[in-house]
C-alpha atoms as a PDB file:
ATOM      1  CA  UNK A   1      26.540  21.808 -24.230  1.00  0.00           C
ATOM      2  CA  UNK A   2      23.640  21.573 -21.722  1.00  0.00           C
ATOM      3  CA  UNK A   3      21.247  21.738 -24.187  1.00  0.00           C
ATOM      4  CA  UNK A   4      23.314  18.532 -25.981  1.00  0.00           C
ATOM      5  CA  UNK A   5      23.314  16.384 -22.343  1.00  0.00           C
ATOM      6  CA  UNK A   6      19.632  17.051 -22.124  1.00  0.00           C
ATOM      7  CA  UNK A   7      18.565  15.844 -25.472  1.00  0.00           C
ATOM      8  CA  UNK A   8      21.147  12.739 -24.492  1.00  0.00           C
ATOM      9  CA  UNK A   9      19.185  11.971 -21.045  1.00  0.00           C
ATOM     10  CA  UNK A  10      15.568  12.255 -23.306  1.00  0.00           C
ATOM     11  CA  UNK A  11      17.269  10.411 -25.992  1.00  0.00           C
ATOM     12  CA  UNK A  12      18.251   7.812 -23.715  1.00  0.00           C
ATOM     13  CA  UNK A  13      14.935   7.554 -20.929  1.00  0.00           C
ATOM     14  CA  UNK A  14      12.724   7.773 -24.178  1.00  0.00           C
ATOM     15  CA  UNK A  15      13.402   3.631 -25.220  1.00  0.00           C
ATOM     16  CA  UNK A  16      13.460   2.931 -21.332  1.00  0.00           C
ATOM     17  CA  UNK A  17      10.279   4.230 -20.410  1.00  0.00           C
ATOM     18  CA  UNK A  18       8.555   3.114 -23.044  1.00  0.00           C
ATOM     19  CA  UNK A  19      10.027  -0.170 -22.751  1.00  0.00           C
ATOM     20  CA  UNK A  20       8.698  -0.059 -18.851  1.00  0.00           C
ATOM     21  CA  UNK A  21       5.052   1.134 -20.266  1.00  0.00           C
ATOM     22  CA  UNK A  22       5.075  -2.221 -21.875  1.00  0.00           C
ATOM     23  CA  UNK A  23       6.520  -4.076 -19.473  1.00  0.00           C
ATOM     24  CA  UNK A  24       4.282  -2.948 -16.920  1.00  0.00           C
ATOM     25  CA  UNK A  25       0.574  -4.223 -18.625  1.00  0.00           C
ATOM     26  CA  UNK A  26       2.031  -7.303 -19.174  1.00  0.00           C
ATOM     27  CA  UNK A  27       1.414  -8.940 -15.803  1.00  0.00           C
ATOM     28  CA  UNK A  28      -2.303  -7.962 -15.636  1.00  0.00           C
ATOM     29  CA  UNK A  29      -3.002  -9.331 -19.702  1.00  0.00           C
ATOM     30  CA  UNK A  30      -1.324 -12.404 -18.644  1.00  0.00           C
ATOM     31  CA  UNK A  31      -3.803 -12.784 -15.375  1.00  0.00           C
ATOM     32  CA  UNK A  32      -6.832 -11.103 -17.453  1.00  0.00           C
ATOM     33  CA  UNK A  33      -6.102 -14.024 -20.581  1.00  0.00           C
ATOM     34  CA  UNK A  34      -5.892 -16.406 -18.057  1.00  0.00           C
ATOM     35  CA  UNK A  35      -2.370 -17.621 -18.928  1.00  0.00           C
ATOM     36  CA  UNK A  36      -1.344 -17.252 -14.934  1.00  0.00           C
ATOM     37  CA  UNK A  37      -2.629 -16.802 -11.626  1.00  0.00           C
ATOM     38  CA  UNK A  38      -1.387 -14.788  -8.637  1.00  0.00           C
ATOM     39  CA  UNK A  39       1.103 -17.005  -6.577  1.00  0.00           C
ATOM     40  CA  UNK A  40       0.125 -18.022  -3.154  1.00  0.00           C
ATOM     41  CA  UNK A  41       3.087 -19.775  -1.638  1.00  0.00           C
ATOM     42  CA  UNK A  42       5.984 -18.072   0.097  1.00  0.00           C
ATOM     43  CA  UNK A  43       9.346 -18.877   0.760  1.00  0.00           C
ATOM     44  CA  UNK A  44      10.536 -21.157   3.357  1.00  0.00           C
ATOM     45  CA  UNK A  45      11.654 -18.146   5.523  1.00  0.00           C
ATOM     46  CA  UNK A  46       9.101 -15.784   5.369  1.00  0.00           C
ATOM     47  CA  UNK A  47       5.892 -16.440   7.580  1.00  0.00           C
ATOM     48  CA  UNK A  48       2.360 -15.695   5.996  1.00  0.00           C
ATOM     49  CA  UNK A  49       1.971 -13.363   9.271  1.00  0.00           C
ATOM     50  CA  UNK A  50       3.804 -12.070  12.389  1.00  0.00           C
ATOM     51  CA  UNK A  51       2.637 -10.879  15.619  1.00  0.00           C
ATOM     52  CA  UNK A  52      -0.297 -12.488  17.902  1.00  0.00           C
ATOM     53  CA  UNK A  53      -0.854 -15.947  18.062  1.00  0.00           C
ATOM     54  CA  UNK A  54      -2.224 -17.903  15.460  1.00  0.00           C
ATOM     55  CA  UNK A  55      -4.333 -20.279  17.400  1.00  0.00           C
ATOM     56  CA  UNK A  56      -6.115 -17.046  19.053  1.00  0.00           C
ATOM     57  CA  UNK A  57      -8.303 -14.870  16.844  1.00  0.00           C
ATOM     58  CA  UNK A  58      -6.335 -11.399  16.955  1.00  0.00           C
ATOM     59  CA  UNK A  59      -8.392  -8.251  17.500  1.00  0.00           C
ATOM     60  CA  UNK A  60      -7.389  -7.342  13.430  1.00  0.00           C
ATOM     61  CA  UNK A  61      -5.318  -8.347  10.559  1.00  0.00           C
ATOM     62  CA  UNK A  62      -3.007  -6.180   9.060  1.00  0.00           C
ATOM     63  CA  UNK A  63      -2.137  -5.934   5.962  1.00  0.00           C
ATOM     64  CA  UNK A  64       1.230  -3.289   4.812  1.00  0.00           C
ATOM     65  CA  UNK A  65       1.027  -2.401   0.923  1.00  0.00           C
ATOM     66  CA  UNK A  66       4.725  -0.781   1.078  1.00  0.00           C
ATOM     67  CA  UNK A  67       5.608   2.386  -1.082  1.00  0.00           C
ATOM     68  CA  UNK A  68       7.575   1.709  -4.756  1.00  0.00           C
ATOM     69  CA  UNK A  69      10.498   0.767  -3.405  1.00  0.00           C
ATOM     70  CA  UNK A  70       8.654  -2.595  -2.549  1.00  0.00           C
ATOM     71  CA  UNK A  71      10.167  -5.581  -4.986  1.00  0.00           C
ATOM     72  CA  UNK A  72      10.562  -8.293  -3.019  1.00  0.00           C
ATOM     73  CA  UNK A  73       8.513 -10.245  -0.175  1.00  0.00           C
ATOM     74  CA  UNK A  74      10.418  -9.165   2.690  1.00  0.00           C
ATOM     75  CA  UNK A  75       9.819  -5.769   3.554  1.00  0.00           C
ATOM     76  CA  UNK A  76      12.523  -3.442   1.894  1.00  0.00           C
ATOM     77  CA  UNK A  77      11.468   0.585   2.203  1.00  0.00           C
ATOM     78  CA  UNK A  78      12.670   0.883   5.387  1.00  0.00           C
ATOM     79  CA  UNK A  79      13.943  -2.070   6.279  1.00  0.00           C
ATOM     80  CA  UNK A  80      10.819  -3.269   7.770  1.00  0.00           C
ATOM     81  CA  UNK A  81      11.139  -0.788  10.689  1.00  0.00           C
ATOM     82  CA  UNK A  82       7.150   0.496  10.654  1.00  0.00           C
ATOM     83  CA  UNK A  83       6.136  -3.216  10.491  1.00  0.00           C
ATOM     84  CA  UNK A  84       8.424  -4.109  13.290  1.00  0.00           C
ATOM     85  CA  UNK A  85       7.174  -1.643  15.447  1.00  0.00           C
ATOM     86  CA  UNK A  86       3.444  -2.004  14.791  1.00  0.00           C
ATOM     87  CA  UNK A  87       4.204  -5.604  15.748  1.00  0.00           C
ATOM     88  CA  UNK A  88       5.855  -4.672  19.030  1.00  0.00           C
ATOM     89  CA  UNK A  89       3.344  -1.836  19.811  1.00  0.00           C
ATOM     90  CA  UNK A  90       0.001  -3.541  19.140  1.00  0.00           C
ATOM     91  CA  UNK A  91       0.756  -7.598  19.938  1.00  0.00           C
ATOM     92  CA  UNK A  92      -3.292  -8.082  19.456  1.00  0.00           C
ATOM     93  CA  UNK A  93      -2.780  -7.894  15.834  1.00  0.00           C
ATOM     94  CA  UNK A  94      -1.760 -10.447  13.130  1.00  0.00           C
ATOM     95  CA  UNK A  95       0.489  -8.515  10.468  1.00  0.00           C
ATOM     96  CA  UNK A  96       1.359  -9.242   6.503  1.00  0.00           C
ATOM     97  CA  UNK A  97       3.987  -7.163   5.471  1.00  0.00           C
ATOM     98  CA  UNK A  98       4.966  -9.547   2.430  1.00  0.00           C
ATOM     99  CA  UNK A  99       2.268  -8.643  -0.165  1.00  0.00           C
ATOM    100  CA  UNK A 100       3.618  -6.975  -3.556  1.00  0.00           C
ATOM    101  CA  UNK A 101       1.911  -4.286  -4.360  1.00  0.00           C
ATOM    102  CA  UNK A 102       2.909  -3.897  -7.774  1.00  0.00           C
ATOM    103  CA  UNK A 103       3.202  -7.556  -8.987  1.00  0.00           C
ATOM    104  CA  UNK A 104      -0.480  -8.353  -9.252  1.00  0.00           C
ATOM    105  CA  UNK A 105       1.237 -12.071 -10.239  1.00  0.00           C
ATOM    106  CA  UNK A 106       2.859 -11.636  -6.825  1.00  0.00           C
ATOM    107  CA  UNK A 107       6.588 -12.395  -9.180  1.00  0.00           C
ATOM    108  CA  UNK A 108       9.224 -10.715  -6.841  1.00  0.00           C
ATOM    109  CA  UNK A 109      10.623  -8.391  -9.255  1.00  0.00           C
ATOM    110  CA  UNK A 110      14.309  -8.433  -7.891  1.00  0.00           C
ATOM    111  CA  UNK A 111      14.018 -12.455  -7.618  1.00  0.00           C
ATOM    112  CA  UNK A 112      13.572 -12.281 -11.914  1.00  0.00           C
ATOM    113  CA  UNK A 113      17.128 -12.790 -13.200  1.00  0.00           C
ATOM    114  CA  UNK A 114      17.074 -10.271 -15.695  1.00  0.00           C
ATOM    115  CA  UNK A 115      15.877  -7.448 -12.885  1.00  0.00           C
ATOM    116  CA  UNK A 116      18.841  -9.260 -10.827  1.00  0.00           C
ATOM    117  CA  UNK A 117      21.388  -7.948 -13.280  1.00  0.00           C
ATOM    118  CA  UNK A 118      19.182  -4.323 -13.845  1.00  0.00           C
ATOM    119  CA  UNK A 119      19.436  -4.309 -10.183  1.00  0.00           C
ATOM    120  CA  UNK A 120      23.298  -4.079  -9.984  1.00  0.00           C
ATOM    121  CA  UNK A 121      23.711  -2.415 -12.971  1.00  0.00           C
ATOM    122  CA  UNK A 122      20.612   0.115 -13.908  1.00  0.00           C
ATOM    123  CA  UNK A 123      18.898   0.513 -10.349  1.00  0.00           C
ATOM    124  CA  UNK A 124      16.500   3.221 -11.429  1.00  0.00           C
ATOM    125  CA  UNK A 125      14.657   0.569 -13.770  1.00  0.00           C
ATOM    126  CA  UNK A 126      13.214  -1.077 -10.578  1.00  0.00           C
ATOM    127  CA  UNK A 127      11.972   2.437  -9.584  1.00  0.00           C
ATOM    128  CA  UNK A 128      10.190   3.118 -12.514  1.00  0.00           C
ATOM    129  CA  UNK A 129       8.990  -0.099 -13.100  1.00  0.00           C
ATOM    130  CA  UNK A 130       6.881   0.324  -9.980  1.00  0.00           C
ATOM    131  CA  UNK A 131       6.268   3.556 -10.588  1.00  0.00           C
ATOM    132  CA  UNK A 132       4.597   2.495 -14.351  1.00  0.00           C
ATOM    133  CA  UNK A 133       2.896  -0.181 -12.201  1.00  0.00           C
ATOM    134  CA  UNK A 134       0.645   2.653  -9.966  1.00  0.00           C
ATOM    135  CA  UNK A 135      -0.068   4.085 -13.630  1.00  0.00           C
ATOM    136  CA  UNK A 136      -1.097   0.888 -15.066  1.00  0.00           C
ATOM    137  CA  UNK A 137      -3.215   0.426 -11.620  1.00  0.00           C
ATOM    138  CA  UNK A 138      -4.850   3.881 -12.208  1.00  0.00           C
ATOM    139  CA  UNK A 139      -5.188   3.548 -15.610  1.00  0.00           C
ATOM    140  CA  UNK A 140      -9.266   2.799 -16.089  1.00  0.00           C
ATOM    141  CA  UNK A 141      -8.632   0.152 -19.130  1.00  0.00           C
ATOM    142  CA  UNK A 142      -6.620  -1.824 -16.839  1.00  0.00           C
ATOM    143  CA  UNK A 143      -7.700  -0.554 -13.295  1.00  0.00           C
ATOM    144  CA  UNK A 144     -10.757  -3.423 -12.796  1.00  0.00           C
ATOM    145  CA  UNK A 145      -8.050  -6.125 -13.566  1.00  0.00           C
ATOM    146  CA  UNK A 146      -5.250  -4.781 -11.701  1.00  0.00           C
ATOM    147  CA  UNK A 147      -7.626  -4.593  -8.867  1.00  0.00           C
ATOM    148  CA  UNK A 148      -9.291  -8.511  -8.843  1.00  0.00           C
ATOM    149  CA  UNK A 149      -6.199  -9.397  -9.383  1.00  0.00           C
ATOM    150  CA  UNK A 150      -4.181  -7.882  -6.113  1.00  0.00           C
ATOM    151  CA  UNK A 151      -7.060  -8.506  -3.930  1.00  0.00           C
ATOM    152  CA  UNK A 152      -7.079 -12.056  -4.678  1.00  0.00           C
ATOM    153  CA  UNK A 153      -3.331 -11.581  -3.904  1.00  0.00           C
ATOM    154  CA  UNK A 154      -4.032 -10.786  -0.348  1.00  0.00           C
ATOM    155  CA  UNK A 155      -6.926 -12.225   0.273  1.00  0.00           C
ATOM    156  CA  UNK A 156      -4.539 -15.699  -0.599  1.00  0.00           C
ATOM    157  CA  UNK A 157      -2.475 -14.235   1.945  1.00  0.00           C
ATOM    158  CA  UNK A 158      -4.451 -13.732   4.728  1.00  0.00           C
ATOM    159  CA  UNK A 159      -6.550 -16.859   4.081  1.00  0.00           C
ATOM    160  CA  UNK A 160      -3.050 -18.364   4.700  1.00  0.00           C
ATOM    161  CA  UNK A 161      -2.410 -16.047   7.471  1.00  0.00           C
ATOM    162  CA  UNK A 162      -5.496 -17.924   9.246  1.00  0.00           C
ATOM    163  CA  UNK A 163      -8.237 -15.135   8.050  1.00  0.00           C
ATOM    164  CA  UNK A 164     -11.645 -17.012   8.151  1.00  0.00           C
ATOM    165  CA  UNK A 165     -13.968 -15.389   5.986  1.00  0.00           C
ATOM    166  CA  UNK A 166     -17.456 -14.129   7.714  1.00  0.00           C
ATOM    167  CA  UNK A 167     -15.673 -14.345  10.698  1.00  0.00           C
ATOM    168  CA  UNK A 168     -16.183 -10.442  11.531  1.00  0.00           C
ATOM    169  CA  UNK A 169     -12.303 -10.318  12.933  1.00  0.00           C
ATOM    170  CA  UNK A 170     -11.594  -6.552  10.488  1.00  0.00           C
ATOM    171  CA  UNK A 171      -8.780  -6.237   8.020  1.00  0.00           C
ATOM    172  CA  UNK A 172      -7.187  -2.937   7.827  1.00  0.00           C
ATOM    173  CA  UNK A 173      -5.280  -2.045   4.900  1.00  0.00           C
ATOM    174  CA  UNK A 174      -2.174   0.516   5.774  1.00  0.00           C
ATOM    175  CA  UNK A 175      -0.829   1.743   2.900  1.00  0.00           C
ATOM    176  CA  UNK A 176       2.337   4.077   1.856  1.00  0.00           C
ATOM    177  CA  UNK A 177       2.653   6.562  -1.254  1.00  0.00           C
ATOM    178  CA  UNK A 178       1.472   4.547  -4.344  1.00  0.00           C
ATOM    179  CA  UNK A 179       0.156   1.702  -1.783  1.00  0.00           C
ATOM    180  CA  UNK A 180      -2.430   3.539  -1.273  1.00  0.00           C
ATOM    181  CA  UNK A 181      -3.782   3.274  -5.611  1.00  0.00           C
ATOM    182  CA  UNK A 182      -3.655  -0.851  -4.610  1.00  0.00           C
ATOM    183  CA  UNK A 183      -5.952  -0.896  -1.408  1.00  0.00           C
ATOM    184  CA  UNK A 184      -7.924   1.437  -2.325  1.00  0.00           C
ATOM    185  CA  UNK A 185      -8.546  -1.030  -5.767  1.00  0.00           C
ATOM    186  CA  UNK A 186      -8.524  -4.123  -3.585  1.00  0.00           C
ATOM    187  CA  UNK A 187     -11.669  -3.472  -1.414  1.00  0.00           C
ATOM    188  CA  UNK A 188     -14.462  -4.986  -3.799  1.00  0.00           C
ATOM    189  CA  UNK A 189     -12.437  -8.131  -4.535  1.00  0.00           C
ATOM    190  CA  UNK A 190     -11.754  -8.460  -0.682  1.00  0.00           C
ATOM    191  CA  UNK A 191     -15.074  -7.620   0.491  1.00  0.00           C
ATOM    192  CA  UNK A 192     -16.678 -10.281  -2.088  1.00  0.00           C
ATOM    193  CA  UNK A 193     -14.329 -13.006  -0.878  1.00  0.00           C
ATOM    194  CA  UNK A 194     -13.836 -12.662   2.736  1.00  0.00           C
ATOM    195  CA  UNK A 195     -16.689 -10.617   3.734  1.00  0.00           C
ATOM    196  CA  UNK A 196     -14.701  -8.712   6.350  1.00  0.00           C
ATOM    197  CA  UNK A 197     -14.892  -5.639   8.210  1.00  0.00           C
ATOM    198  CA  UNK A 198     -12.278  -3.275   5.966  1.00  0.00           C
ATOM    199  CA  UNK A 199     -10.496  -0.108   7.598  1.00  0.00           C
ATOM    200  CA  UNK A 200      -8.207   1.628   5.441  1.00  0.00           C
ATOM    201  CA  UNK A 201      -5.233   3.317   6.047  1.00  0.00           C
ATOM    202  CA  UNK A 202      -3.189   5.795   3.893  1.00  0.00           C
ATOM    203  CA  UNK A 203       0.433   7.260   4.492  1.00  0.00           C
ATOM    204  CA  UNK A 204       1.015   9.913   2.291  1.00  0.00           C
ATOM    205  CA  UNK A 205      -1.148   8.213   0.159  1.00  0.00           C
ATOM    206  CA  UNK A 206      -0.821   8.959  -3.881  1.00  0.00           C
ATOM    207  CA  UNK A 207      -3.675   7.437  -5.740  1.00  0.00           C
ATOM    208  CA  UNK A 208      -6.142   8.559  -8.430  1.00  0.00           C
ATOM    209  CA  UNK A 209      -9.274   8.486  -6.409  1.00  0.00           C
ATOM    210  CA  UNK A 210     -11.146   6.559  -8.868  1.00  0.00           C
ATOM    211  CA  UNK A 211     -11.671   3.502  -6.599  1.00  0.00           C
ATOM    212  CA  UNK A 212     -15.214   2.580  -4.993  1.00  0.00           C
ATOM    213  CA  UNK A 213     -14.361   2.174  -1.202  1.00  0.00           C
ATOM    214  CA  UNK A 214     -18.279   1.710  -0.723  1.00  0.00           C
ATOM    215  CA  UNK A 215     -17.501  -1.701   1.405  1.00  0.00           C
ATOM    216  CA  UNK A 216     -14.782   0.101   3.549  1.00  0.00           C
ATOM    217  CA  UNK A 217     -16.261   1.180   6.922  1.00  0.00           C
ATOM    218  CA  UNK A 218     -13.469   4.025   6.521  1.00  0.00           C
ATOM    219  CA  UNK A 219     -10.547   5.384   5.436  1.00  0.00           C
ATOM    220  CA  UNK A 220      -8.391   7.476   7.841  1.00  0.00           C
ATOM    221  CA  UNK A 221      -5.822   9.633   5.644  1.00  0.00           C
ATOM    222  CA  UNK A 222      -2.511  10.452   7.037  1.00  0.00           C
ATOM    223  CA  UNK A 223      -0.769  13.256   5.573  1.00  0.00           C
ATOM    224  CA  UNK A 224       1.899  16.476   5.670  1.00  0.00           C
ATOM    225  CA  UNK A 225       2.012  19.860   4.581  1.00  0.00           C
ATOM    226  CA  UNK A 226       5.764  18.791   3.691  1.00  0.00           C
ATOM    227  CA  UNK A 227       4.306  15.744   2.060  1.00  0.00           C
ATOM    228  CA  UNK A 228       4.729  17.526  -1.778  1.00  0.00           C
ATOM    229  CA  UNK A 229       4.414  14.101  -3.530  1.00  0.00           C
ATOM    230  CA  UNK A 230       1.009  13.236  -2.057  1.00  0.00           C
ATOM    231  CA  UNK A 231       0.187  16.741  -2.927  1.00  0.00           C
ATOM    232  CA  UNK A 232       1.480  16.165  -6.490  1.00  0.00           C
ATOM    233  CA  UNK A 233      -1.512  13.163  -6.511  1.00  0.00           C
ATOM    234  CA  UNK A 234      -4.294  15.387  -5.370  1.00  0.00           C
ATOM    235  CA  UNK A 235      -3.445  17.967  -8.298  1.00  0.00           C
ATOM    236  CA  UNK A 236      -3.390  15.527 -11.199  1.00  0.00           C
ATOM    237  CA  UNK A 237      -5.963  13.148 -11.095  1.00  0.00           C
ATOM    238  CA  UNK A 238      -8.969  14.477 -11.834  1.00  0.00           C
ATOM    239  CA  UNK A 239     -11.165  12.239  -9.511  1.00  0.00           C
ATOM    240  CA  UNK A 240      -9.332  13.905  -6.530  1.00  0.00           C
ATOM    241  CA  UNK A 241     -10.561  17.127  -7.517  1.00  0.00           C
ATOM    242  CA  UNK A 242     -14.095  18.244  -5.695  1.00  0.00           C
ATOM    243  CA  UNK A 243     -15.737  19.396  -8.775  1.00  0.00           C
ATOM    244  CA  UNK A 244     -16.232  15.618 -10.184  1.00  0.00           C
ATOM    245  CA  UNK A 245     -18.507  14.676  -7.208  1.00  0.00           C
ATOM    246  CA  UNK A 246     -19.171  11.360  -8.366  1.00  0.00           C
ATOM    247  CA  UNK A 247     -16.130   9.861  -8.462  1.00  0.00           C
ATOM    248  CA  UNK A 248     -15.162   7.166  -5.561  1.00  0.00           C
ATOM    249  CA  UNK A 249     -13.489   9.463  -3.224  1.00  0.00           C
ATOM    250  CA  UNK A 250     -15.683  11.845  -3.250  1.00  0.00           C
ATOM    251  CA  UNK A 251     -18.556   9.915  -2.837  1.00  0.00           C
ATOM    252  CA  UNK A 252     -16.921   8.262   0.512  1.00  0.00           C
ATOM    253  CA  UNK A 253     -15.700  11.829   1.363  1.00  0.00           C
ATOM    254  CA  UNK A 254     -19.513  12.665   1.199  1.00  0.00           C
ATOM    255  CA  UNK A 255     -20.221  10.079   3.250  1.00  0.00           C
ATOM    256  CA  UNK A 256     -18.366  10.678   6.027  1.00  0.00           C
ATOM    257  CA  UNK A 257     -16.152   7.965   5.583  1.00  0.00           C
ATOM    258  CA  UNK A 258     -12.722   9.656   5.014  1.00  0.00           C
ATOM    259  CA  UNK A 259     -10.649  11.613   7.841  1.00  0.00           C
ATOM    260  CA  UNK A 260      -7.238  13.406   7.703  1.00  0.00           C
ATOM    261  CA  UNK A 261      -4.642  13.302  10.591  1.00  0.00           C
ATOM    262  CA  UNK A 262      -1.961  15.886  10.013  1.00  0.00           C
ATOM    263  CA  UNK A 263       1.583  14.201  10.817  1.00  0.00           C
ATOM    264  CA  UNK A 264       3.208  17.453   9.998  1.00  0.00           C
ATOM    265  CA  UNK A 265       6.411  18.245   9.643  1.00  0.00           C
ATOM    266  CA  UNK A 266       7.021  15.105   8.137  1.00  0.00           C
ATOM    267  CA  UNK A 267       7.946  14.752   4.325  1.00  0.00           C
ATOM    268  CA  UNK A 268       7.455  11.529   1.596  1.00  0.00           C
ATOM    269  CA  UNK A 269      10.473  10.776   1.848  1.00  0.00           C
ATOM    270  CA  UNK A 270      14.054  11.340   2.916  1.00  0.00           C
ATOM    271  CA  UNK A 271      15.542  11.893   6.809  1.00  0.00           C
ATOM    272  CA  UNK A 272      12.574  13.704   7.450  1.00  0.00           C
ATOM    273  CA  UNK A 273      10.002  11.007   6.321  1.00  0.00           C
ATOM    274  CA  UNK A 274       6.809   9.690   7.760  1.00  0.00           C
ATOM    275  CA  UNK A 275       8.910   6.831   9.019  1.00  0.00           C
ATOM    276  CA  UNK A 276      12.465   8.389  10.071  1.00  0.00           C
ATOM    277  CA  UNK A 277      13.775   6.233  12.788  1.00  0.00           C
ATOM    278  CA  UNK A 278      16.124   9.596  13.212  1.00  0.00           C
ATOM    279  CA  UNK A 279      13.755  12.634  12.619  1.00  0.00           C
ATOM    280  CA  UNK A 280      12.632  13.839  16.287  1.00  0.00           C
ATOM    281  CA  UNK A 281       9.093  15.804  16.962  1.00  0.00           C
ATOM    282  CA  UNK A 282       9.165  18.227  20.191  1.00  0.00           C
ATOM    283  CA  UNK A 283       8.301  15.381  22.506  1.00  0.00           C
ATOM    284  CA  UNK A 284      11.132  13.706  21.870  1.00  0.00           C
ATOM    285  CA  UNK A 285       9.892  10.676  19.754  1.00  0.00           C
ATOM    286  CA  UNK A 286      10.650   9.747  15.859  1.00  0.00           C
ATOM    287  CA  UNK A 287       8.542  10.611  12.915  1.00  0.00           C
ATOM    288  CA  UNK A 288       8.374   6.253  13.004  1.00  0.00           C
ATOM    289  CA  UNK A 289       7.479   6.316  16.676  1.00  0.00           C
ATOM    290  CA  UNK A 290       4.791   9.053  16.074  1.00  0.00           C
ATOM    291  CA  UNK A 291       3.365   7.186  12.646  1.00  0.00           C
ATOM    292  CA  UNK A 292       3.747   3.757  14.605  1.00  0.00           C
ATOM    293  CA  UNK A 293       1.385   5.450  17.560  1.00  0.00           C
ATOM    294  CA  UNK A 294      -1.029   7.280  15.178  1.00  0.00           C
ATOM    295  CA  UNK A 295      -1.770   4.082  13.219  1.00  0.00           C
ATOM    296  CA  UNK A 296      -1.990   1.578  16.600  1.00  0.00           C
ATOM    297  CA  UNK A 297      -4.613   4.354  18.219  1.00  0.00           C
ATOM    298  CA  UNK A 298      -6.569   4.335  15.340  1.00  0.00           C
ATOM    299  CA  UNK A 299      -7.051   0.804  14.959  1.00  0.00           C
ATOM    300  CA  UNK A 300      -7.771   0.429  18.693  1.00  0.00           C
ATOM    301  CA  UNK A 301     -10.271   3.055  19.011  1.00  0.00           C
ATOM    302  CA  UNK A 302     -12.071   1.551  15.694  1.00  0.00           C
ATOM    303  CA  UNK A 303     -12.095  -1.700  17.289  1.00  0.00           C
ATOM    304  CA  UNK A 304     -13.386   0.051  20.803  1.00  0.00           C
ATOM    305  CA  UNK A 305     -16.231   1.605  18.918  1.00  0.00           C
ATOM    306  CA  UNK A 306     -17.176  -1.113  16.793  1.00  0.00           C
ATOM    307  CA  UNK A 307     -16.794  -4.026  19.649  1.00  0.00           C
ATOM    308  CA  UNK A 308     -17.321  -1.607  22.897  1.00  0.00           C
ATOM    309  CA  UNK A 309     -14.321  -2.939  24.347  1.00  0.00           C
ATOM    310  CA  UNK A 310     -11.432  -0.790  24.746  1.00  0.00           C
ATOM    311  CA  UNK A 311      -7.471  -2.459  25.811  1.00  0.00           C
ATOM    312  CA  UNK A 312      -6.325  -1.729  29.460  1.00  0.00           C
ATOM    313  CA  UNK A 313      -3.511   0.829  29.002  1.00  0.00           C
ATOM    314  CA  UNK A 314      -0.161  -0.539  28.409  1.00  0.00           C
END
């Protein structure tokens, strides 16, 4: 009888993933035949930034490529918790937590009405439709279009945001789970078109290490021993792997360019989660509180080194 459900479940995921695996190239052959462009507009309630005034220059732009759970422009893993309180905790920045990761059309996927009625009836579709996405993003027949065509995506956005390009203000990229596949695929296209300083950022990052991050000044690599997912990445892409030393992560490894903070005992996901508004460390704060912290000091000392100005204590 177990034997019969199983066959059922693989008799029944078989059409649907396949179905997905098609799905999923079609956004990047439409941008790569030139049939459509990335969107740049928003709607009427969601601003193209939050956080320090426009008409100032703000010490760095922000940029949050959210985890797979990301299918629409307002911020939906966590209810838009961590970009809250990076907003709250570091008021010198200018943040964009609306970019979609895995549309590189930037097409809401829960705004399409046939993913409307998938939503309320067959939720796991969205899942792995995202999930196909950081395949089709990792994927090296598809990976240089998948790439030009997300960083135009947010380099749209931040022009909109009031980025100037050569102006020298840095754009960090903070990135969660499969995030992490997009930014590190957007640097070229960013660094061609705005010309900016680029500091990346990876949450439990899961990516193929394939990318060239030579134009990113560096990448600072948050991670868990409970983090099994991010793990899961490291084991099964090649690239990750030490022994292919050429590959784009180990070349920037080489270089000096990548560092790992520990945010242990945190997990991928779940109560226990990088950004657990619940979860408490000894000290008393939240797994959120802690990754809000980590990612605001590192940004600030960056900026201290690169500028030589540090921010009074606050």
């Amino acid at each position: 009888m177990i034997e019969l459900a199983f066959l059922l479940l693989l008799g029944g995921l078989g059409p649907v993933l396949l179905a997905e695996a098609l799905l999923a190239r079609y956004e990047v052959l439409a941008y790569a035949a030139g049939w459509r462009t990335p969107a740049s507009t928003l709607p009427a309630d969601v601003p193209y930034a939050r956080g320090a005034d426009p008409d100032r220059p703000p010490d760095a732009y922000l940029v949050y490529l959210d985890g797979i759970g990301k299918r629409r422009f307002r911020d939906t893993r966590d209810g838009g918790q961590l970009v809250k309180a990076l907003i709250a905790g570091a008021p010198e920045l200018r943040v964009l937590g609306q970019v979609l990761p895995y549309s590189p059309l930037a097409d809401p996927l829960a705004d399409r009405p046939l993913w409307t009625w998938l939503r309320r009836h067959l939720g796991l579709l969205l899942f792995l439709h995202n999930v196909m996405q950081i395949f089709i993003a990792a994927d090296h027949r598809y990976r240089p279009l998948y790439n030009r065509a997300v960083g135009t995506q947010i380099a749209a956005q931040l022009r909109l945001a009031g980025y100037r390009p050569d102006s020298g203000i840095p754009v960090v990229l903070l990135s969660y789970s499969g995030g992490a596949q997009v930014a590190t695929g957007a640097v070229d296209e960013l660094w061609s078109r705005l010309r900016s300083p680029l500091w990346l950022i990876t949450l439990g990052g899961f990516h193929n290490g394939a990318n060239d991050i030579t134009h990113a000044q560096h990448l600072y690599r948050l991670t868990s021993a409970g983090d099994w997912i991010e793990r899961v990445g490291t084991w099964i892409f090649p690239q990750r792997w030490r022994l292919l030393r050429r590959s784009g992560w180990n070349r920037a490894d080489r270089a000096g360019k990548i560092t790992v903070h520990p945010l242990d005992p945190a997990t991928h996901i779940g109560p226990r989660s990088y950004i657990s508004p619940d979860a408490r460390l000894p000290d008393g704060r939240s797994h959120l509180d802690r990754t809000t912290d980590t990612v605001i000091a590192l940004i600030r000392a960056r900026h201290s080194a690169t500028t030589g100005r540090s921010r009074p204590a606050e």
